[in-house]
C-alpha atoms as a PDB file:
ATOM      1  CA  UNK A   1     -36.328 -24.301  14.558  1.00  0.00           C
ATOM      2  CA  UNK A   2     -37.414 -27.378  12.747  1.00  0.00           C
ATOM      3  CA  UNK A   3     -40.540 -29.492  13.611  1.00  0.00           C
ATOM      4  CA  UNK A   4     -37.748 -32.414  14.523  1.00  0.00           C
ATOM      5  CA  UNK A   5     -36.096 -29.905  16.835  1.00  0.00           C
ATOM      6  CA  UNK A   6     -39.092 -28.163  18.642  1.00  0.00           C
ATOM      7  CA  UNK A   7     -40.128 -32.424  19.472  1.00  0.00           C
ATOM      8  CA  UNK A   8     -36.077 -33.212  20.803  1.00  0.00           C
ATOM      9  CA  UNK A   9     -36.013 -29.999  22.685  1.00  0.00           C
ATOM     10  CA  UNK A  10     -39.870 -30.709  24.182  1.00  0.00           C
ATOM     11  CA  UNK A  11     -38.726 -34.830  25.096  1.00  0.00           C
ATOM     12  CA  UNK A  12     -36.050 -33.496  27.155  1.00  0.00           C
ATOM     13  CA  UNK A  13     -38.205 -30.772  29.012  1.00  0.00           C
ATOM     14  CA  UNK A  14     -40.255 -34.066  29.783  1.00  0.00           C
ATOM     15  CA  UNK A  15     -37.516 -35.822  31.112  1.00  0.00           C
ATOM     16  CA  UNK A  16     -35.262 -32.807  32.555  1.00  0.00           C
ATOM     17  CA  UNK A  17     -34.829 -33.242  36.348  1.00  0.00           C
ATOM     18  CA  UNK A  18     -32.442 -29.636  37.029  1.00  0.00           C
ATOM     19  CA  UNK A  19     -34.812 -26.760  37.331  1.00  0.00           C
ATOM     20  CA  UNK A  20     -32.481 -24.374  35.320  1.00  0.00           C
ATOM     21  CA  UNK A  21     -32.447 -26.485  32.479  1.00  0.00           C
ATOM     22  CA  UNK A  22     -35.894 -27.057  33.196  1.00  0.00           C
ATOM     23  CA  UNK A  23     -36.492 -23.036  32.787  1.00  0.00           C
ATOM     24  CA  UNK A  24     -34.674 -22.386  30.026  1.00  0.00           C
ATOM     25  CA  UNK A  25     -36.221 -25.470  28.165  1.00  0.00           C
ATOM     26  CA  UNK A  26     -39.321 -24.170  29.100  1.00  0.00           C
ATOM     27  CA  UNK A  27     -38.629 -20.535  27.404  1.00  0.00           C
ATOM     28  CA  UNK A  28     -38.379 -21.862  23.683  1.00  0.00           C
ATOM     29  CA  UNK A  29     -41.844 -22.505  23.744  1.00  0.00           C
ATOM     30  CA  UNK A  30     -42.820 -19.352  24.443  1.00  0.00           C
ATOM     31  CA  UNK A  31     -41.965 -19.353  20.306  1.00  0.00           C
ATOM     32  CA  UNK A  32     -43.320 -22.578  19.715  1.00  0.00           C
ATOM     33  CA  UNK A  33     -46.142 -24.963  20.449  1.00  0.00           C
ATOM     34  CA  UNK A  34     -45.498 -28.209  22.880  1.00  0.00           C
ATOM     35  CA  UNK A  35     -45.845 -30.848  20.873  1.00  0.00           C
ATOM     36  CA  UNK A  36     -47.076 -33.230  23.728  1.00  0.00           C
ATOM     37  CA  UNK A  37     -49.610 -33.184  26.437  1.00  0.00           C
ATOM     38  CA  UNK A  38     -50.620 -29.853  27.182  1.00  0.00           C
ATOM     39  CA  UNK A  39     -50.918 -31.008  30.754  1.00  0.00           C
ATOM     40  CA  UNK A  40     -46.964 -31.308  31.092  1.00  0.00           C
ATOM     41  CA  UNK A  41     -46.652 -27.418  30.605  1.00  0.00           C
ATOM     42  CA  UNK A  42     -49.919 -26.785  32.537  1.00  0.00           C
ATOM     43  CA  UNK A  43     -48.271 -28.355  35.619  1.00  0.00           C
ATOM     44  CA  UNK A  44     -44.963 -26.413  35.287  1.00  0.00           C
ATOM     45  CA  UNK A  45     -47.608 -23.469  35.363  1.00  0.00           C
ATOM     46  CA  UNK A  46     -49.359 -24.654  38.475  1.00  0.00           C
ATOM     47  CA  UNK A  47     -46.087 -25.036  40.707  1.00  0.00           C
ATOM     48  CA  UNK A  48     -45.277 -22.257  43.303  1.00  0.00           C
ATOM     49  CA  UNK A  49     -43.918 -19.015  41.793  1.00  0.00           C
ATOM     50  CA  UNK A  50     -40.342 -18.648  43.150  1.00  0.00           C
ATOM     51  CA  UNK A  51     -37.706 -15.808  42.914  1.00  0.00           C
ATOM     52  CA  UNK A  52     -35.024 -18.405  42.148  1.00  0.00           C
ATOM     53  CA  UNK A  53     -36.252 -19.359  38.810  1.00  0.00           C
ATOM     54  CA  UNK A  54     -38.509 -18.276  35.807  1.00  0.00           C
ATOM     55  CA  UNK A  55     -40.251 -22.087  35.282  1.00  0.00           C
ATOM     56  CA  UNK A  56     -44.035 -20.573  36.261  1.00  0.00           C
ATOM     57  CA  UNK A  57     -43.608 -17.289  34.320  1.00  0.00           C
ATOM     58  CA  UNK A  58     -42.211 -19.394  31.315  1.00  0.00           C
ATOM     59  CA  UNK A  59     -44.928 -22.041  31.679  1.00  0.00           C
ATOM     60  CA  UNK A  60     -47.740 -19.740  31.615  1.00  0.00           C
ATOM     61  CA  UNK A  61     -46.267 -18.016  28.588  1.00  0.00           C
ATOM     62  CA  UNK A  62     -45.843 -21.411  27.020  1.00  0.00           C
ATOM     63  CA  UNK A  63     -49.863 -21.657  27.389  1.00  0.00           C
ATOM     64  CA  UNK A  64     -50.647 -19.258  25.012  1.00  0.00           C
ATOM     65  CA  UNK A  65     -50.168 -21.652  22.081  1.00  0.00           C
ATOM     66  CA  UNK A  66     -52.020 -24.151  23.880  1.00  0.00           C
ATOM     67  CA  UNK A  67     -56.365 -24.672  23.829  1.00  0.00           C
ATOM     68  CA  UNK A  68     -58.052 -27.417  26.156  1.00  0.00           C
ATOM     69  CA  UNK A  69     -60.684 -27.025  29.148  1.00  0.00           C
ATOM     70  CA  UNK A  70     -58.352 -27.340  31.848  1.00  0.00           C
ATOM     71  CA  UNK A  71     -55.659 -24.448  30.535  1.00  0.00           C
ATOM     72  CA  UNK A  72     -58.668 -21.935  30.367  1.00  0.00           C
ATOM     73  CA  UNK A  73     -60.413 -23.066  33.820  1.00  0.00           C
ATOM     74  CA  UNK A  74     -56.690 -22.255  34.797  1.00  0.00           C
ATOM     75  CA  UNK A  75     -56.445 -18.511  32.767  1.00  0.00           C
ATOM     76  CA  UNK A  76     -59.280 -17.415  34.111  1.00  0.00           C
ATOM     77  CA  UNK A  77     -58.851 -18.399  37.184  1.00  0.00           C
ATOM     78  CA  UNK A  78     -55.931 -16.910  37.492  1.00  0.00           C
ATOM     79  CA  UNK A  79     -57.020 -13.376  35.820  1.00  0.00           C
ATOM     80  CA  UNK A  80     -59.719 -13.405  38.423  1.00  0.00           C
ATOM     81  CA  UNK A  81     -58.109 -13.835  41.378  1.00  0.00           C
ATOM     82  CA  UNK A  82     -53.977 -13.010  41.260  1.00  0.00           C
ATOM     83  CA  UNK A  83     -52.937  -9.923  42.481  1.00  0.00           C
ATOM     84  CA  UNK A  84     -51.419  -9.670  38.606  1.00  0.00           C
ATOM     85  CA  UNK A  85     -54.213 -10.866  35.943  1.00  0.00           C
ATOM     86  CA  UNK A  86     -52.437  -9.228  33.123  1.00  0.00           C
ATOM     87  CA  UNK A  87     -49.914 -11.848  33.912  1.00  0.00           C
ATOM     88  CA  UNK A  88     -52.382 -14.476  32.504  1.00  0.00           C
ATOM     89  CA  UNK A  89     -53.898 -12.967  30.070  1.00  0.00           C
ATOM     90  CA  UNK A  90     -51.440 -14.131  26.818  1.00  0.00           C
ATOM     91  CA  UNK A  91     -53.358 -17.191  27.779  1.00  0.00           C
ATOM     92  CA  UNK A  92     -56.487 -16.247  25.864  1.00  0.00           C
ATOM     93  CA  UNK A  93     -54.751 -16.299  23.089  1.00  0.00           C
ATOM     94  CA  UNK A  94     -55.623 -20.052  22.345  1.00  0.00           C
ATOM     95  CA  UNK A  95     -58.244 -19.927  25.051  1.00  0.00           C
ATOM     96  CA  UNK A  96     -60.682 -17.257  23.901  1.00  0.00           C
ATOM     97  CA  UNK A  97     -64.428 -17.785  24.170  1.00  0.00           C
ATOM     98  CA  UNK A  98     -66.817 -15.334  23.486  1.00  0.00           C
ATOM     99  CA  UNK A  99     -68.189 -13.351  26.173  1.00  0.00           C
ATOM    100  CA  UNK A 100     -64.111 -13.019  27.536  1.00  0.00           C
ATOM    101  CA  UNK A 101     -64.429  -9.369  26.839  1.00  0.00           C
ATOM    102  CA  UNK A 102     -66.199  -8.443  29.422  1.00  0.00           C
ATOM    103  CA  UNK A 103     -63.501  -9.607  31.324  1.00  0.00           C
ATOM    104  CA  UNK A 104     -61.087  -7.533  29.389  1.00  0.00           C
ATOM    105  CA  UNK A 105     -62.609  -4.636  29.479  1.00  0.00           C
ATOM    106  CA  UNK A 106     -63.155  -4.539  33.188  1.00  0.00           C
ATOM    107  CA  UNK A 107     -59.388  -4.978  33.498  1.00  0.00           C
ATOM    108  CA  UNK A 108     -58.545  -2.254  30.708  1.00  0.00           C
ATOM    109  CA  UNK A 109     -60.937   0.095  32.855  1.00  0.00           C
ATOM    110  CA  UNK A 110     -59.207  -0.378  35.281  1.00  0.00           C
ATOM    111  CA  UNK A 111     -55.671  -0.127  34.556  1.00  0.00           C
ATOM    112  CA  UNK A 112     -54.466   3.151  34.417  1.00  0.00           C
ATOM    113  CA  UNK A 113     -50.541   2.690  34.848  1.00  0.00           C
ATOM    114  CA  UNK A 114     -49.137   3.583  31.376  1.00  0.00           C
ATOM    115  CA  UNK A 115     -46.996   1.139  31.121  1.00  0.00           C
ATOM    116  CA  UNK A 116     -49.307  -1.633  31.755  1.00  0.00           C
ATOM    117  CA  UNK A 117     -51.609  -0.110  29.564  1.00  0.00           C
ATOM    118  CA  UNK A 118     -49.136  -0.726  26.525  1.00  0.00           C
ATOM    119  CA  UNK A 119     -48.587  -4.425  28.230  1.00  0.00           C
ATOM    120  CA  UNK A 120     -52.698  -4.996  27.783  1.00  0.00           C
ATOM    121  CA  UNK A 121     -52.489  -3.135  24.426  1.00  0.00           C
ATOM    122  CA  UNK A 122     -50.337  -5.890  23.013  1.00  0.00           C
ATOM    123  CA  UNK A 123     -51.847  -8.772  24.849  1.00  0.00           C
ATOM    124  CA  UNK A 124     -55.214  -7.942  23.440  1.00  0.00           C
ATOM    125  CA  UNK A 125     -53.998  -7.333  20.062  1.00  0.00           C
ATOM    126  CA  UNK A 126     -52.693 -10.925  20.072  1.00  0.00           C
ATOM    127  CA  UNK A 127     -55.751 -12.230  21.204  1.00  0.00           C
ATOM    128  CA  UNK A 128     -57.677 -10.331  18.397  1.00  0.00           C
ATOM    129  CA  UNK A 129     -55.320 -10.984  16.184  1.00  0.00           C
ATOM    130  CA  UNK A 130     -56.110 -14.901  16.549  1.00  0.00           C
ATOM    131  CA  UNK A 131     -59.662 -14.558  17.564  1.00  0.00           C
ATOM    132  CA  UNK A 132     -61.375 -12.524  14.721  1.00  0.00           C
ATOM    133  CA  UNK A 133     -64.691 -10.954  16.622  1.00  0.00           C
ATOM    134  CA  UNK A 134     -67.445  -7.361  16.654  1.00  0.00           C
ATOM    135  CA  UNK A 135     -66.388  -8.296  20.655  1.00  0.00           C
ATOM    136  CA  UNK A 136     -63.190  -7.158  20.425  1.00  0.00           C
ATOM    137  CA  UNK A 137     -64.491  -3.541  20.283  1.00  0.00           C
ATOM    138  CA  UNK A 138     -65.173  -2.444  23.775  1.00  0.00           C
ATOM    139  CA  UNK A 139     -62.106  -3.516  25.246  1.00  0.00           C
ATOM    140  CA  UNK A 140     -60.002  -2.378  22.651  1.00  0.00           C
ATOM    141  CA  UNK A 141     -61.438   1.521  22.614  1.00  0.00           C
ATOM    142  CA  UNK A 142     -60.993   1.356  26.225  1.00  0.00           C
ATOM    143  CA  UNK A 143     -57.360   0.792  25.581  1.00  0.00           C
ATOM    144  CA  UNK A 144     -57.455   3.491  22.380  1.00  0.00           C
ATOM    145  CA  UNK A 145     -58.292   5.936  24.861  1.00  0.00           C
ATOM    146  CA  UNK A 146     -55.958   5.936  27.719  1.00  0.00           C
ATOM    147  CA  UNK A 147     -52.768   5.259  25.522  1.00  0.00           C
ATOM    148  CA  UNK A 148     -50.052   7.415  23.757  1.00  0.00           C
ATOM    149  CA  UNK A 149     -48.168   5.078  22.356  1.00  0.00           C
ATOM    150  CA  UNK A 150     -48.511   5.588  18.800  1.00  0.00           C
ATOM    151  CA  UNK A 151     -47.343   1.713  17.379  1.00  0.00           C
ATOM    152  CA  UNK A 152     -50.002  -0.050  19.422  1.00  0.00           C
ATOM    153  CA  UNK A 153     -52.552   2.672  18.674  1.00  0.00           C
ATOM    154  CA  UNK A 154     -52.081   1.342  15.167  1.00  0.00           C
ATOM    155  CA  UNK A 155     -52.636  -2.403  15.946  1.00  0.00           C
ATOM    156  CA  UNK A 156     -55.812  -1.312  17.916  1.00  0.00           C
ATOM    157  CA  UNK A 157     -56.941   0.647  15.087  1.00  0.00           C
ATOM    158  CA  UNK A 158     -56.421  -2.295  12.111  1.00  0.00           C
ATOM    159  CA  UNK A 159     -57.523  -4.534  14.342  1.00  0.00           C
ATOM    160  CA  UNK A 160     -61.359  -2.495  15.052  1.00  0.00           C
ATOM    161  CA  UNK A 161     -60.620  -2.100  11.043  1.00  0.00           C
ATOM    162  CA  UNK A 162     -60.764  -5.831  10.345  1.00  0.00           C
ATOM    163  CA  UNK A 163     -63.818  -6.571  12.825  1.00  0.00           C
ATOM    164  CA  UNK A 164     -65.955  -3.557  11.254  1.00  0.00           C
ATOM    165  CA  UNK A 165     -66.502  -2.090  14.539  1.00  0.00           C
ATOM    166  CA  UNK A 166     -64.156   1.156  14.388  1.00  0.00           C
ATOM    167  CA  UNK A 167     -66.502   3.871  15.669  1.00  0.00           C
ATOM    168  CA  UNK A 168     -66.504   7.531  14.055  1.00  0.00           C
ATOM    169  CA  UNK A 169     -65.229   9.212  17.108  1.00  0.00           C
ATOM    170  CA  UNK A 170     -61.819   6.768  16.226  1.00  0.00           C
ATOM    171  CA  UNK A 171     -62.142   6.920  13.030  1.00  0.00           C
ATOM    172  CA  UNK A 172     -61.937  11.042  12.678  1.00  0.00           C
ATOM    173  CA  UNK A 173     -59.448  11.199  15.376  1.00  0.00           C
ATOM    174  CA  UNK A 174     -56.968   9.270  13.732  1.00  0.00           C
ATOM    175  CA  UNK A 175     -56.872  11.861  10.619  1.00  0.00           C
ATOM    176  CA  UNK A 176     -54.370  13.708  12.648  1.00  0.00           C
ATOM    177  CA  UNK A 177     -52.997  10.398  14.009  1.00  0.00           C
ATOM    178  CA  UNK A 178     -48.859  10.933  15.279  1.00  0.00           C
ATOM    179  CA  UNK A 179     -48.118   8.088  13.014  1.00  0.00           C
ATOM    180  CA  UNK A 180     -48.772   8.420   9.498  1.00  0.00           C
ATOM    181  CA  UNK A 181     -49.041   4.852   8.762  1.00  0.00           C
ATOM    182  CA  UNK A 182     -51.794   5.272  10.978  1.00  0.00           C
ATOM    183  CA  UNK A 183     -53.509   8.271   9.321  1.00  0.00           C
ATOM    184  CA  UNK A 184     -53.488   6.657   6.039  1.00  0.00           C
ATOM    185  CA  UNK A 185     -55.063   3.400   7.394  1.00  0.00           C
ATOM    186  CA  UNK A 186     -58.892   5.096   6.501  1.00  0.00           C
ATOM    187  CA  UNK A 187     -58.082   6.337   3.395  1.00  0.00           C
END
């Protein structure tokens, strides 16, 4: 999509009235920044979840793209005190500060569902991905060590890589590593 697009497609999210339209305006920038005031997007995010339509969900994705004062007051907020933090947690993305994984780690700890364990594994790797940091250590071997799943093992593992921080214990285990792009990543 074209820069001229992405700022057509975000004028008529301002000005759409029907919440369906509304929604699936609201889904393309889960792709792509909003190229107006990140407010507009924070208030979609704000509004009352509903089973009729996806608007919040697709707001808060939006929001990952997005940095200001007010969006993280909202992320961590949210991550604090909904019943579903990973929900919010793309949001760091953009809204990283340091200190945040303390935060993560407590909810990798304790997560122990597997499949919301790959869910965090991904999240996080986005947010390390963006935000290059020794703190992304903790919450990432936390993750490392309750997962199977051999394709976000790797992005944990090149991520620790990239940050200097990948301890021995990682390090030698992943000689005999499932995935061989994996094993090779030490050598």
């Amino acid at each position: 999509m074209f820069h001229e697009e992405v700022n057509q497609v975000a004028k008529q999210l301002i000005n759409e009235a029907d919440k369906v339209n509304i929604e699936k305006l609201l889904d393309i920038f889960d792709f792509y920044k909003f190229p107006y005031d990140n407010q507009i997007i924070l208030d979609f995010a704000k509004q009352k979840r509903t089973s009729k339509n996806r608007i919040v969900e697709n707001a808060v994705e939006a929001l990952k793209h997005l940095k200001s004062k007010d969006i993280r007051d909202f992320a961590i907020d949210k991550i604090k005190n909904s019943k579903n933090p990973i929900d919010f947690l793309e949001i760091l993305t953009s809204n990283y500060k340091s200190g945040d994984f303390k935060l993560l780690s407590e909810i990798a700890d304790n997560t122990n569902n597997e499949h919301k364990i790959e869910q965090l594994a991904g999240t996080y790797t986005d947010i390390f991905k963006a935000n290059q940091t020794k703190e992304c250590k903790q919450p990432l071997e936390i993750l490392y060590n309750k997962m199977n799943c051999a394709i976000h093992r790797k992005g944990i593992v090149e991520i620790l890589i990239k940050n200097k921080v990948l301890s021995d214990k990682i390090k030698s285990e992943i000689l005999f590593d499932s995935d061989l792009e994996t094993r090779n990543l030490t050598k």
